[in-house]
Protein backbone atom coordinates (compact mmCIF):
# COMPACT_ATOMS: atom_id res chain seq x y z
CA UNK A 1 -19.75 -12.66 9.38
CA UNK A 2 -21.93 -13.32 5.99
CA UNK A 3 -19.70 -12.71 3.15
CA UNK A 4 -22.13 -10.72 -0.09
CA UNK A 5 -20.68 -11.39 -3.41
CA UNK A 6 -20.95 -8.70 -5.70
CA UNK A 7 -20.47 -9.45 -9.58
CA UNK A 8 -21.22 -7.67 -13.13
CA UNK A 9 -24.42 -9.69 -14.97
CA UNK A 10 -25.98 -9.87 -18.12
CA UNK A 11 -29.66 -9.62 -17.38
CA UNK A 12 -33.01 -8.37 -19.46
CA UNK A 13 -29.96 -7.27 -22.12
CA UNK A 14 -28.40 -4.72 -19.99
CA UNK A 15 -25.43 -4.71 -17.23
CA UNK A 16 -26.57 -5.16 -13.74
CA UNK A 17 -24.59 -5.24 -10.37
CA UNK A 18 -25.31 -9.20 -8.93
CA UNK A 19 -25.80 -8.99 -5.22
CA UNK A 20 -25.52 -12.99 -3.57
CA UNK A 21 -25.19 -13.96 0.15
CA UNK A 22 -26.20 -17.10 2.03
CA UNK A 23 -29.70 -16.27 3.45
CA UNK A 24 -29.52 -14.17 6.70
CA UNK A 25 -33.40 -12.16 7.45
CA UNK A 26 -31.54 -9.05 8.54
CA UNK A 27 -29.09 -8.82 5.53
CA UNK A 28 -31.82 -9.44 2.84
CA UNK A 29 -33.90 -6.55 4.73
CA UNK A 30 -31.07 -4.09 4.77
CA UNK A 31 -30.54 -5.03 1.17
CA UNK A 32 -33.90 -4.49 0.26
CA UNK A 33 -33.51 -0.52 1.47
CA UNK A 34 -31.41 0.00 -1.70
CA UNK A 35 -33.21 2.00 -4.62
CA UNK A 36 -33.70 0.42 -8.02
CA UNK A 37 -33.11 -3.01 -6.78
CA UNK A 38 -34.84 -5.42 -8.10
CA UNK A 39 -34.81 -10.08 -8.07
CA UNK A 40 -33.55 -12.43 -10.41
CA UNK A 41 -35.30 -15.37 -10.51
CA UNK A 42 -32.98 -16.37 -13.15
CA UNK A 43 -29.87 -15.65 -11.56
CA UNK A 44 -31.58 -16.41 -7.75
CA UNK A 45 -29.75 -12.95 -6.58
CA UNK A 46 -30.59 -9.38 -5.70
CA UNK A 47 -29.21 -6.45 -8.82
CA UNK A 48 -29.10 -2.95 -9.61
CA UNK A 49 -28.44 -1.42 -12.81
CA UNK A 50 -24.49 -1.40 -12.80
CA UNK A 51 -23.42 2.46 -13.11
CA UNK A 52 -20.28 3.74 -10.81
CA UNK A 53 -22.83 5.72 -9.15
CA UNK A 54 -24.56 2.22 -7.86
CA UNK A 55 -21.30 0.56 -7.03
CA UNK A 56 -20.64 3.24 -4.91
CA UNK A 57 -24.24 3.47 -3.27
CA UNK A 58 -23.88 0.10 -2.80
CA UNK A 59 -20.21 -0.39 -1.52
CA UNK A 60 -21.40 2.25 1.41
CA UNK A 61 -24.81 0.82 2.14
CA UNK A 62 -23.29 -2.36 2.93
CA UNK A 63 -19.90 -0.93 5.17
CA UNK A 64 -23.10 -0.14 7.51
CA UNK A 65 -23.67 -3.80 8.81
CA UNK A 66 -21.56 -6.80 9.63
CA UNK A 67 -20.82 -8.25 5.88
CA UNK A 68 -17.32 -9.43 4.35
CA UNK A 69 -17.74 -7.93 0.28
CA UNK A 70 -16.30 -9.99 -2.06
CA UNK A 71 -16.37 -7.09 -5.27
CA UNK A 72 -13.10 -8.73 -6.78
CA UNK A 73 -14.99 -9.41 -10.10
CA UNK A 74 -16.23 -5.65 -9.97
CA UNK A 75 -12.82 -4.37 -9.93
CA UNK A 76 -11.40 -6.49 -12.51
CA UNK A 77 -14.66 -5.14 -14.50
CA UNK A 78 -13.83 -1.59 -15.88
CA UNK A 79 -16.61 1.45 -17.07
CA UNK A 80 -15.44 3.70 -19.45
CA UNK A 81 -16.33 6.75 -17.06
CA UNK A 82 -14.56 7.09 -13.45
CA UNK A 83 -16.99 7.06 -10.07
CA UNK A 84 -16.91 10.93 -10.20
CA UNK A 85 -18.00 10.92 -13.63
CA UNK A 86 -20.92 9.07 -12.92
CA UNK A 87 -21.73 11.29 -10.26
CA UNK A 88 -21.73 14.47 -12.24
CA UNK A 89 -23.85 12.46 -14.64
CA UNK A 90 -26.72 12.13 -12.20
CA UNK A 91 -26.26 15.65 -10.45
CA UNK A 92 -28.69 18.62 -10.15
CA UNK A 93 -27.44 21.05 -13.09
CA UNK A 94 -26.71 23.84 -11.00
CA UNK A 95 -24.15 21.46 -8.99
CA UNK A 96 -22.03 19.97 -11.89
CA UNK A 97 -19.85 22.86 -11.97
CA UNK A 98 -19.36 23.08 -8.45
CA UNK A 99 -18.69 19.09 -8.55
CA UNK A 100 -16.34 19.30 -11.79
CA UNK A 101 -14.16 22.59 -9.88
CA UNK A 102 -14.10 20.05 -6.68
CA UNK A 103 -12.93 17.31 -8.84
CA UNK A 104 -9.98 19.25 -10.71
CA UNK A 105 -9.15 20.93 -7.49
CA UNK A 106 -8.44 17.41 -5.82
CA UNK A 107 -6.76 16.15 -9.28
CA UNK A 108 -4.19 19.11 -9.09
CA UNK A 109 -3.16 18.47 -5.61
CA UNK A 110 -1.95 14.56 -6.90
CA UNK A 111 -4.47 12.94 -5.14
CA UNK A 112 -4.86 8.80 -6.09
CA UNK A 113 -8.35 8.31 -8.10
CA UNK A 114 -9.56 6.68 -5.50
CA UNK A 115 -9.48 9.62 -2.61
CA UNK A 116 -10.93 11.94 -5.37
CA UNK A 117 -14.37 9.15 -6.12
CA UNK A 118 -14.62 8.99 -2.24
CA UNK A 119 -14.01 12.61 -1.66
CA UNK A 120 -16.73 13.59 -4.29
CA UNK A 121 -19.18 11.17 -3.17
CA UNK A 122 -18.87 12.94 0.17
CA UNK A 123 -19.25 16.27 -1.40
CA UNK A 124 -22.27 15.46 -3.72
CA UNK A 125 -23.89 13.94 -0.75
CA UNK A 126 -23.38 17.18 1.10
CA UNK A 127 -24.69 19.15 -2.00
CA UNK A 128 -28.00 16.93 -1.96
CA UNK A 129 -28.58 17.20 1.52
CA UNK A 130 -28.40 21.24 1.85
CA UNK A 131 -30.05 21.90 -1.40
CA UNK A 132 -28.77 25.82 -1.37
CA UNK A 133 -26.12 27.89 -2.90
CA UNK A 134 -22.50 27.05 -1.91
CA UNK A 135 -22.20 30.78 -0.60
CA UNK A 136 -24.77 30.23 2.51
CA UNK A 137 -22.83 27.08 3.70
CA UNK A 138 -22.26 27.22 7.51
CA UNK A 139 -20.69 25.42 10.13
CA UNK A 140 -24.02 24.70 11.55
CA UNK A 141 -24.99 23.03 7.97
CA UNK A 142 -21.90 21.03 8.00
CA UNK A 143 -22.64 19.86 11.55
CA UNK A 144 -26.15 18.92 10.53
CA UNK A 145 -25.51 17.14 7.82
CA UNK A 146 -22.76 14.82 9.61
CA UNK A 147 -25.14 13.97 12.50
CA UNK A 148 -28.09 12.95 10.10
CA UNK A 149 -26.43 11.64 6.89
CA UNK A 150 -22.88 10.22 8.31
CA UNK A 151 -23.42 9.80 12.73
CA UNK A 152 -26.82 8.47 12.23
CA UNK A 153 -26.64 5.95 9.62
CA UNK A 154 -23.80 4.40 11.45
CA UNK A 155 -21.21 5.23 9.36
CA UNK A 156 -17.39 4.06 10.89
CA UNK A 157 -15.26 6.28 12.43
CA UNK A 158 -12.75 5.92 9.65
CA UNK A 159 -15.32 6.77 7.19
CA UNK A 160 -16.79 9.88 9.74
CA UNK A 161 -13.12 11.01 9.73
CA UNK A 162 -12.79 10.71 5.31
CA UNK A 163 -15.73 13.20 5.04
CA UNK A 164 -14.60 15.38 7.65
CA UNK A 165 -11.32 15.50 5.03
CA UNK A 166 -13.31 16.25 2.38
CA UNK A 167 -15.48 18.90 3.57
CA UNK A 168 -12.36 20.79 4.79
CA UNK A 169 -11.08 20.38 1.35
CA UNK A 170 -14.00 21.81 -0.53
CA UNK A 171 -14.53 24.90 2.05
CA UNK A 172 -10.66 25.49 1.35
CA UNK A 173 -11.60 25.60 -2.32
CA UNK A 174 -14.57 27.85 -1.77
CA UNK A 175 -13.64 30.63 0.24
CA UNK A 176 -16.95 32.63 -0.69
CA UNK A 177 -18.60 29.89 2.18
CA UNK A 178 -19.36 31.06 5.29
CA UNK A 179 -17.37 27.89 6.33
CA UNK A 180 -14.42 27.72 8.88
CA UNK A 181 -12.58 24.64 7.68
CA UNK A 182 -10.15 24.94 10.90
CA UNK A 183 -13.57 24.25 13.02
CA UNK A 184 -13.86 21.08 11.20
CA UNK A 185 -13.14 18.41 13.87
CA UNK A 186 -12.87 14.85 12.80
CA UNK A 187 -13.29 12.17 15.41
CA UNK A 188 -10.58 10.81 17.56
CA UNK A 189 -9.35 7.68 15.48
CA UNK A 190 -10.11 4.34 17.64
CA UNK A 191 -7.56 3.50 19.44
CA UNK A 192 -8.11 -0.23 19.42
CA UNK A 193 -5.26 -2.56 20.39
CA UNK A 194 -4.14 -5.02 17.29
CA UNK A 195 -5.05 -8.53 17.37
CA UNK A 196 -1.44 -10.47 17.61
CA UNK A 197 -0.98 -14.20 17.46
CA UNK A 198 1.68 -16.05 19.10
CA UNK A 199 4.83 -17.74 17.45
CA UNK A 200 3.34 -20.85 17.84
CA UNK A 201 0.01 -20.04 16.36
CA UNK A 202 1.82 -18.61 13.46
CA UNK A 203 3.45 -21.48 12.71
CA UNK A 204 0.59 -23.93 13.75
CA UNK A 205 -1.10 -21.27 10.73
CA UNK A 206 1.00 -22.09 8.10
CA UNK A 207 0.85 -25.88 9.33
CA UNK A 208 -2.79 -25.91 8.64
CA UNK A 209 -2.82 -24.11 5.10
CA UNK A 210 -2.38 -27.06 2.81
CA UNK A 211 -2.79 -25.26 -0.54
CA UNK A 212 0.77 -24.69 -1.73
CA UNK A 213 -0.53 -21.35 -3.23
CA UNK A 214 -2.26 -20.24 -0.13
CA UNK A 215 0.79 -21.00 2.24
CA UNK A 216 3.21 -18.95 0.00
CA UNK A 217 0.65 -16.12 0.47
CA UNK A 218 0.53 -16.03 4.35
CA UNK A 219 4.16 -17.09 4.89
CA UNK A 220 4.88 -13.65 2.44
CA UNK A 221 2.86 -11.62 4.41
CA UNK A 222 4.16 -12.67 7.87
CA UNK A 223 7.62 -12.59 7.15
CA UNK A 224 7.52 -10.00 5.44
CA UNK A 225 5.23 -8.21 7.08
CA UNK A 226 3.28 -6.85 4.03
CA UNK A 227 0.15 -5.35 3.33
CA UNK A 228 -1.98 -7.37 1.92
CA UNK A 229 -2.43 -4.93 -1.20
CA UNK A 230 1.20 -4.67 -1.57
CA UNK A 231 1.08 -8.70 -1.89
CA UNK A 232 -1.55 -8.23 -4.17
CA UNK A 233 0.48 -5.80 -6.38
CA UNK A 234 3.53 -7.68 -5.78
CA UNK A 235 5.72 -8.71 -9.03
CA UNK A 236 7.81 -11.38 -9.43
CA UNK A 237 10.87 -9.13 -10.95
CA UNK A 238 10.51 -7.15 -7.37
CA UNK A 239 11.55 -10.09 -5.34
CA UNK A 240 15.65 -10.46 -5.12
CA UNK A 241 16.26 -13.55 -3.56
CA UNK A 242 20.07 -13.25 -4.18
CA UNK A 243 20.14 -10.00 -1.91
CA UNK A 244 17.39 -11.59 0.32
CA UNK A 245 15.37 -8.56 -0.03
CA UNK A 246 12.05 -7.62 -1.94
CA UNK A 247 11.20 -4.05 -3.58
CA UNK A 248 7.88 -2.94 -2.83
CA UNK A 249 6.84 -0.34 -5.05
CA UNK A 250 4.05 2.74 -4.55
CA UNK A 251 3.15 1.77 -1.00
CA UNK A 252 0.79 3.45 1.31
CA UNK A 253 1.80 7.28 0.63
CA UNK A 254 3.45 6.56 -2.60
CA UNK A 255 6.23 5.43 -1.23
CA UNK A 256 8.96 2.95 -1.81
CA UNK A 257 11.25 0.52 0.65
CA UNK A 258 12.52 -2.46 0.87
CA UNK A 259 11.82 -5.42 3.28
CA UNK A 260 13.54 -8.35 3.67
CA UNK A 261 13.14 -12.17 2.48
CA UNK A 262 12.84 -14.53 4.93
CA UNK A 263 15.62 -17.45 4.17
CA UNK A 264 13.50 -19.94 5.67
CA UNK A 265 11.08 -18.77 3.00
CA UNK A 266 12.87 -19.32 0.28
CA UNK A 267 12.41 -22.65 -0.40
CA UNK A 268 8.49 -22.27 -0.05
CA UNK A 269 8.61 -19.75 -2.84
CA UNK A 270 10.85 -21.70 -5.33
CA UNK A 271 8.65 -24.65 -4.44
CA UNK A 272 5.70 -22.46 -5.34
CA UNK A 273 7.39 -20.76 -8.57
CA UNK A 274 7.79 -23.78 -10.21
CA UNK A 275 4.60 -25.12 -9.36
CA UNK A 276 1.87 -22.43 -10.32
CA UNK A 277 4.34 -20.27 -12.63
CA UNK A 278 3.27 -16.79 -12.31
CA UNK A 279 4.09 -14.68 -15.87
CA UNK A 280 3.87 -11.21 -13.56
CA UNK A 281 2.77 -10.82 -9.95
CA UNK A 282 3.37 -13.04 -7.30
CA UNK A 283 0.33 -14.42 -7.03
CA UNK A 284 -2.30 -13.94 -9.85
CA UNK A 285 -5.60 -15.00 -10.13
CA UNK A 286 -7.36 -16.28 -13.35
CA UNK A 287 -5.84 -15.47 -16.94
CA UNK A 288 -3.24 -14.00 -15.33
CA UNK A 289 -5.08 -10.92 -13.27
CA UNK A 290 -4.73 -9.45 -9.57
CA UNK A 291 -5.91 -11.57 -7.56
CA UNK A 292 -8.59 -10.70 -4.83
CA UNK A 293 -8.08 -9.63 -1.24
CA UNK A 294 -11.09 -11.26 -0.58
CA UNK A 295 -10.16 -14.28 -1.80
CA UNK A 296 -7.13 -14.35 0.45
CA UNK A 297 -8.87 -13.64 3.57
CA UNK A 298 -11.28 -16.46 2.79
CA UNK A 299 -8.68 -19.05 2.70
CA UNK A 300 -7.14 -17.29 5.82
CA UNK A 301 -10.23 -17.95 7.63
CA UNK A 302 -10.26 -21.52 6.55
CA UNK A 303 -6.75 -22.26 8.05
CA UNK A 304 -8.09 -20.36 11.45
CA UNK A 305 -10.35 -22.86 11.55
CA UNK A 306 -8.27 -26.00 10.89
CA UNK A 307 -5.17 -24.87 13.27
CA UNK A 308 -7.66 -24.10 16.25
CA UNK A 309 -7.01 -20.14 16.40
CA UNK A 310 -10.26 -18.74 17.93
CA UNK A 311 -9.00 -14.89 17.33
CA UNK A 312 -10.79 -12.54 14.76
CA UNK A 313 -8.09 -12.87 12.32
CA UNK A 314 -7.39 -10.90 8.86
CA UNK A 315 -4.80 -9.96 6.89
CA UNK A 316 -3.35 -7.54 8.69
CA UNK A 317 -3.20 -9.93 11.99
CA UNK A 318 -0.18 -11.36 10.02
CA UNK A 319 1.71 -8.22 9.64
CA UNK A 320 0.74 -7.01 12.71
CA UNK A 321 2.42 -10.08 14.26
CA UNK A 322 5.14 -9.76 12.58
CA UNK A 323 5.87 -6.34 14.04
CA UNK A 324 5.15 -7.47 17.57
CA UNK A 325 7.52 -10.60 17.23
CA UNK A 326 10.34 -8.31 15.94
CA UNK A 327 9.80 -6.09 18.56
CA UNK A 328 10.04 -8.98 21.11
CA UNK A 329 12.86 -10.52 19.30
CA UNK A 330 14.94 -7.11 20.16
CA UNK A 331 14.48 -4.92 17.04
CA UNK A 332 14.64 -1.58 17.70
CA UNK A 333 11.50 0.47 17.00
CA UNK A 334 13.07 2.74 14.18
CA UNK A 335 13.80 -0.27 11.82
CA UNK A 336 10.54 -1.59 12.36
CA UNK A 337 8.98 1.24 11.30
CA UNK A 338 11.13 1.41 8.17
CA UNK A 339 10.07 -2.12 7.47
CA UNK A 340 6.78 -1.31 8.01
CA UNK A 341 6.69 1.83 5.79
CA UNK A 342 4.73 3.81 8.72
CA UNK A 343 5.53 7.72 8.31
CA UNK A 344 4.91 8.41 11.97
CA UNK A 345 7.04 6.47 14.90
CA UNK A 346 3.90 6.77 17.01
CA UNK A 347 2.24 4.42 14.56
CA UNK A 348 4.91 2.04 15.03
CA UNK A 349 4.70 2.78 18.85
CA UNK A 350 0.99 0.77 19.30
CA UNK A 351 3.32 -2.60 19.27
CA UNK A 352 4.94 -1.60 22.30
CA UNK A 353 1.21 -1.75 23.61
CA UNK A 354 1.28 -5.68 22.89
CA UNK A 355 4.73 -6.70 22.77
CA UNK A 356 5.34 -9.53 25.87
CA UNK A 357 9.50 -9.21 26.12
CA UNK A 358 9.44 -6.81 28.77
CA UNK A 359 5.65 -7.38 30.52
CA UNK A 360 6.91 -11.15 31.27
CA UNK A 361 9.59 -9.73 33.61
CA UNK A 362 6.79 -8.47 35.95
CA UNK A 363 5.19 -10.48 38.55
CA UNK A 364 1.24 -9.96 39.47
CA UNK A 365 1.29 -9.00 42.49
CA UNK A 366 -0.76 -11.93 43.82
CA UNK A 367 2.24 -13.96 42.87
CA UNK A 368 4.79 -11.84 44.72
CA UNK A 369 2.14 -11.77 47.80
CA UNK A 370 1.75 -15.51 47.83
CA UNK A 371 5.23 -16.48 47.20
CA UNK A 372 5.82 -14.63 49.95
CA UNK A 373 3.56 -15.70 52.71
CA UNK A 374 4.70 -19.29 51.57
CA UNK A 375 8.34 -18.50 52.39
CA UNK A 376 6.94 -17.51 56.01
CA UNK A 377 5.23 -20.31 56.15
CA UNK A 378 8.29 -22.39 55.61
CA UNK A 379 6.57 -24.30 52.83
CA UNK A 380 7.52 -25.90 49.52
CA UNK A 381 6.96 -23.38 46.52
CA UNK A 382 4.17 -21.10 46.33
CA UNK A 383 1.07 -21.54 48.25
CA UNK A 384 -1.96 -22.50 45.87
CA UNK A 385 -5.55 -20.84 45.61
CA UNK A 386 -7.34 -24.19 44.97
CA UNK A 387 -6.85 -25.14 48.60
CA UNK A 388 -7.23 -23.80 52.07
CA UNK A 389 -4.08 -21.67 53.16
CA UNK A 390 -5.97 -20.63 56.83
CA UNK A 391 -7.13 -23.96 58.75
């Protein structure tokens, strides 16, 4: 997977976006199908003028092919105007009401600033494509405009499902639409199995991470089978290691729990307390800021490839082993889904789906068949497959 680094630059005295990868043909050519783009010769990278609008444009364009984005320097970078801003900036007149209505309708039900930029940048894109007063909205025009501007580009199903949201939401909020939100179906979610690594490979994991830093990190994660943005957000003050316990605070859903802290960990994080000295979160990046998801699953990939794990790992692999190997260990499902912070027990439930404690009990049933015809064949053990059993 190529990894595209995006990154604010000073270039012909105005703010641009950076855009660097290694060189890969079909990359650069789905790069080059972004508007106002232009090459550094400078720099040797790709840019566009940096606006919210762009970083947007461009966050989307590239979720569309195989890429890792590394946009840590973008979010430490802050515009004085919010993604939704930026899109009312650039909108037809006679839409900036309807966009700015939208917008405080979203803020008023509490939702994070994040939802409401990806919610609006759904709706505008909606507004665009139909070109008509909201009144004469249909069903059929929503359906049209999912299967050419959302199905067709190859937009995920996670992202298919996050407009669906937001078109319900803005036909709720404009009733004068000929628009039956309750006919709005999103896709079935996939229901892929998680990738789970062994014990051993866990261990063989942390083995292989020789960065002090770096092993703190994924020992955190697995033990305490975090997210990897409530590592991120993680502060030092939050972890009790009296009580054995760390606070996580504003989770997924705004919530908070506790989890617990791993004893065997506990010299790892002194060790890595004194060495680095953190002044606020657990792990910080440079001058003292939040450091980068990307940056952890780079270094994640790095000790894949030194302990001789083959699986697509992330992340989330970690906690998602952690959960299995509780699971296996005997933990009943509730707690885990307490320590996990999941609001539904049938999100917990997909563990049971990979757990091994109770699949090991049960014999293929070429075993049973051949342990059997070797006890009527009065011989030692089980007959093998690599030779002969009929003369």
């Amino acid at each position: 997977m190529e990894q595209v680094r995006l990154f604010p630059l000073n270039h012909k005295r105005a703010l641009q976006i950076g855009i660097a990868f290694k060189f890969d043909n079909e990359l650069k050519t789905h790069i080059k199908q972004l508007t106002d783009l232009n090459w550094s010769k400078t720099h040797s990278c790709f840019y566009v003028p940096f606006t919210q609008k762009n970083k947007a444009e461009l966050y989307w364009h590239l979720k569309k092919v195989n890429c890792e984005m590394d946009y840590s320097r973008l979010q430490s970078f802050k515009l004085e105007v919010t993604e939704t801003q930026e899109i009312l900036k650039f909108s037809p007149s006679d839409h900036v009401d309807t966009m700015r209505e939208f917008e405080s309708y979203l803020n008023g039900n509490r939702y994070s600033q994040s939802t409401v930029d990806t919610y609006c940048h759904f709706v505008s894109m909606l507004l665009k494509f139909l070109k008509k007063p909201v009144s004469e909205f249909t069903n059929r025009d929503i359906e049209l405009f999912v299967e050419k501007e959302i199905a067709a580009p190859g937009y995920s199903i996670s992202t298919h499902r996050q407009c669906i949201s937001a078109l319900k939401h803005f036909a709720d909020l404009h009733e004068q639409s000929q628009i039956d939100s309750d006919k709005l179906k999103r896709p079935d979610k996939s229901k892929y199995l998680p990738v789970v690594l062994s014990k051993e490979q866990v261990i063989d994991l942390l083995r292989a991470t020789r960065n002090l830093k770096h092993r703190a990190v994924l020992a955190l994660i697995y033990s305490s089978g975090l997210r990897v943005g409530e590592l991120l957000s993680l502060q030092i003050k939050e972890i009790d290691v009296d009580r054995k316990q760390i606070l996580i605070k504003n989770g997924k859903g705004r919530k908070d729990r506790y989890v617990m802290l791993a004893e065997s960990f506990i010299p790892l994080l002194l060790n890595y307390l004194g060495t680095y000295r953190p002044e606020r979160y657990f792990v910080e990046g440079q001058e003292g800021e939040v450091y980068s998801s990307s940056s952890v699953r780079m270094f994640l990939k790095i000790a894949c490839r030194r302990a001789k794990i083959n699986k697509k790992v992330t992340p989330h692999t970690l906690r998602h082993s952690y959960a299995t190997h509780m699971l296996e260990n005997g933990i009943d499902l509730r707690y885990i889904q307490e320590l996990l912070g999941h609001s539904r027990p049938e999100t917990t439930m997909i563990y049971t789906h990979v757990t091994q404690r109770d699949l090991m009990k049960i014999r293929s049933p070429l075993d049973v068949t051949l342990g059997a015809l070797a006890k009527t064949a009065n011989t030692d053990g089980n007959l093998r497959l690599s030779r002969n059993i009929l003369e």
